[in-house]
C-alpha atoms as a PDB file:
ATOM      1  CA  UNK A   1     173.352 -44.961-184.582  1.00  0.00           C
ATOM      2  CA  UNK A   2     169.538 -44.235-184.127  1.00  0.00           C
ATOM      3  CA  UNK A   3     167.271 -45.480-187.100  1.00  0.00           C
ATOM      4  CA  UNK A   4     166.392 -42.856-189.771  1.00  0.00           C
ATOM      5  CA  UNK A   5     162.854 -42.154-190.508  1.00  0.00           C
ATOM      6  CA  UNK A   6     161.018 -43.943-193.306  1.00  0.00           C
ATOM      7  CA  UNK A   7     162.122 -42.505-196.477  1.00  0.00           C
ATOM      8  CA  UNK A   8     165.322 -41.066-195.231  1.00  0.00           C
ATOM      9  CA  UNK A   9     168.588 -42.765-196.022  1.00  0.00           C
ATOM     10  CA  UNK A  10     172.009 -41.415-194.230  1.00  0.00           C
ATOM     11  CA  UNK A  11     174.780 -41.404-195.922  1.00  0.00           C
ATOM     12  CA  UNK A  12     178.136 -40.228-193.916  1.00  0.00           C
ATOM     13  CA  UNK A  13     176.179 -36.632-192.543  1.00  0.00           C
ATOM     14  CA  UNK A  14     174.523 -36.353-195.157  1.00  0.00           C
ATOM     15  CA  UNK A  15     170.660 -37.348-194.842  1.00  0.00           C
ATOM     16  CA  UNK A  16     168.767 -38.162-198.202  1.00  0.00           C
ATOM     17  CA  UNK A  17     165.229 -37.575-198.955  1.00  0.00           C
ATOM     18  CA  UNK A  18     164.371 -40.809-201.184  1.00  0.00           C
ATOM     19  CA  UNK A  19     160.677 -39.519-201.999  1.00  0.00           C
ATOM     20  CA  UNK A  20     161.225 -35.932-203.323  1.00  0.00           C
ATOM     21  CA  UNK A  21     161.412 -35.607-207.014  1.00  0.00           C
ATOM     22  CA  UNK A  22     164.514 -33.398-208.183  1.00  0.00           C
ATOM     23  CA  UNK A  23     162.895 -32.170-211.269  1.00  0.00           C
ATOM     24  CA  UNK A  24     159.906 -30.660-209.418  1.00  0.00           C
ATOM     25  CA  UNK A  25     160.417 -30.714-205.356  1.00  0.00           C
ATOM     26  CA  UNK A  26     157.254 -32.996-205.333  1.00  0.00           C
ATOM     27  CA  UNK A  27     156.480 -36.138-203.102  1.00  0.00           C
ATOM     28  CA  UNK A  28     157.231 -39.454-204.571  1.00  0.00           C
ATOM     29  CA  UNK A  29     155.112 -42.265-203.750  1.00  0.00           C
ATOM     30  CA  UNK A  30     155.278 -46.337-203.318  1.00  0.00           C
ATOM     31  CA  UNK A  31     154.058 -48.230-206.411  1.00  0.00           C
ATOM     32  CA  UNK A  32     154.374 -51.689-205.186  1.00  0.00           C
ATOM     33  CA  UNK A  33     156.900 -53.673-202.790  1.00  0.00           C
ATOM     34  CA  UNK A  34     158.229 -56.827-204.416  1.00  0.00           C
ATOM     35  CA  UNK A  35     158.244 -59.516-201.903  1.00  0.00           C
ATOM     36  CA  UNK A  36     158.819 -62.592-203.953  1.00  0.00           C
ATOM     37  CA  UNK A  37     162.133 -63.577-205.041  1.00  0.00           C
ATOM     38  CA  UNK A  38     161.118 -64.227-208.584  1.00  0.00           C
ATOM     39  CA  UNK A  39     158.438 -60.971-208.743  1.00  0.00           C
ATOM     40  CA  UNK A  40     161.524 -58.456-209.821  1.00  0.00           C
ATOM     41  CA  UNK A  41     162.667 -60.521-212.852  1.00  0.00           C
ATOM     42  CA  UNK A  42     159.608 -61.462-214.314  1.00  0.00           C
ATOM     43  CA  UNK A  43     158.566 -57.345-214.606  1.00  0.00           C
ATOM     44  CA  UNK A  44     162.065 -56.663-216.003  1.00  0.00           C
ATOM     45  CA  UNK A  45     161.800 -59.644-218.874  1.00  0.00           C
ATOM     46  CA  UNK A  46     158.296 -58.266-219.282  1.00  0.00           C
ATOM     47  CA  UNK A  47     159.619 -54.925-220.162  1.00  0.00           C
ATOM     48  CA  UNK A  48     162.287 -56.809-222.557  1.00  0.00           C
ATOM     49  CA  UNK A  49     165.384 -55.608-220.489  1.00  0.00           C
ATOM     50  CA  UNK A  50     168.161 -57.397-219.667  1.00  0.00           C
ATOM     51  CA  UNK A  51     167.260 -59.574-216.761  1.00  0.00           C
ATOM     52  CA  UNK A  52     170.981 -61.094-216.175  1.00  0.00           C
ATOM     53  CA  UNK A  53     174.036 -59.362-215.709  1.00  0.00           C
ATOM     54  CA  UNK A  54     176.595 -58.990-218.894  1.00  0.00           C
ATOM     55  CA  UNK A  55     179.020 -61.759-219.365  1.00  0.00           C
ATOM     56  CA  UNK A  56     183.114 -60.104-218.472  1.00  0.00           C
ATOM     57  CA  UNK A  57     184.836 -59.960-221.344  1.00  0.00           C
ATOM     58  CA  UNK A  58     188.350 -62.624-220.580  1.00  0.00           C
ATOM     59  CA  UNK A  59     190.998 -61.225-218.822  1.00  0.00           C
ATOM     60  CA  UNK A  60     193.670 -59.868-220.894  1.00  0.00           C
ATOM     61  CA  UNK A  61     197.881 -59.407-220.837  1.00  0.00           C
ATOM     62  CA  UNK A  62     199.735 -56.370-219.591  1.00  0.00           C
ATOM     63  CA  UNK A  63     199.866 -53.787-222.941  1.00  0.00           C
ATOM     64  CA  UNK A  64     203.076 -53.946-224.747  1.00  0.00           C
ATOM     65  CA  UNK A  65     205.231 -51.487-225.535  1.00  0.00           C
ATOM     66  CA  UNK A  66     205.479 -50.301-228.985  1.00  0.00           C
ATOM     67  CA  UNK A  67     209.513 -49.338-228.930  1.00  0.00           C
ATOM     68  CA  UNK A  68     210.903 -52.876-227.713  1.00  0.00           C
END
């Protein structure tokens, strides 16, 4: 498989666009490019959002059966 173009992702056939905006057909740009490992979540606890994933819930038994 050839490499896609910069700002193209292929997915199956199916080639993406990742810069155009759905709600108005315009071109999306780069911000910034986070190259430190840290750099992502010290703007997301900035923000106040959850910087951890949510703890599972414990695993729990087979339903039972209301008629036995």
């Amino acid at each position: 498989m050839s490499p896609s173009p910069a700002g193209f992702v292929v997915c199956g056939k199916t080639t993406f666009d990742v810069f155009a905006c759905v709600r108005c057909g315009g071109r999306r740009r780069v911000l910034a490019s986070l190259t430190a490992p840290g750099g992502g979540r010290a703007i997301v606890e900035h923000l106040a959002l959850p910087s951890r994933p949510a703890k599972r819930a414990p695993a729990q038994g087979p339903p039972q059966s209301a008629g036995c």
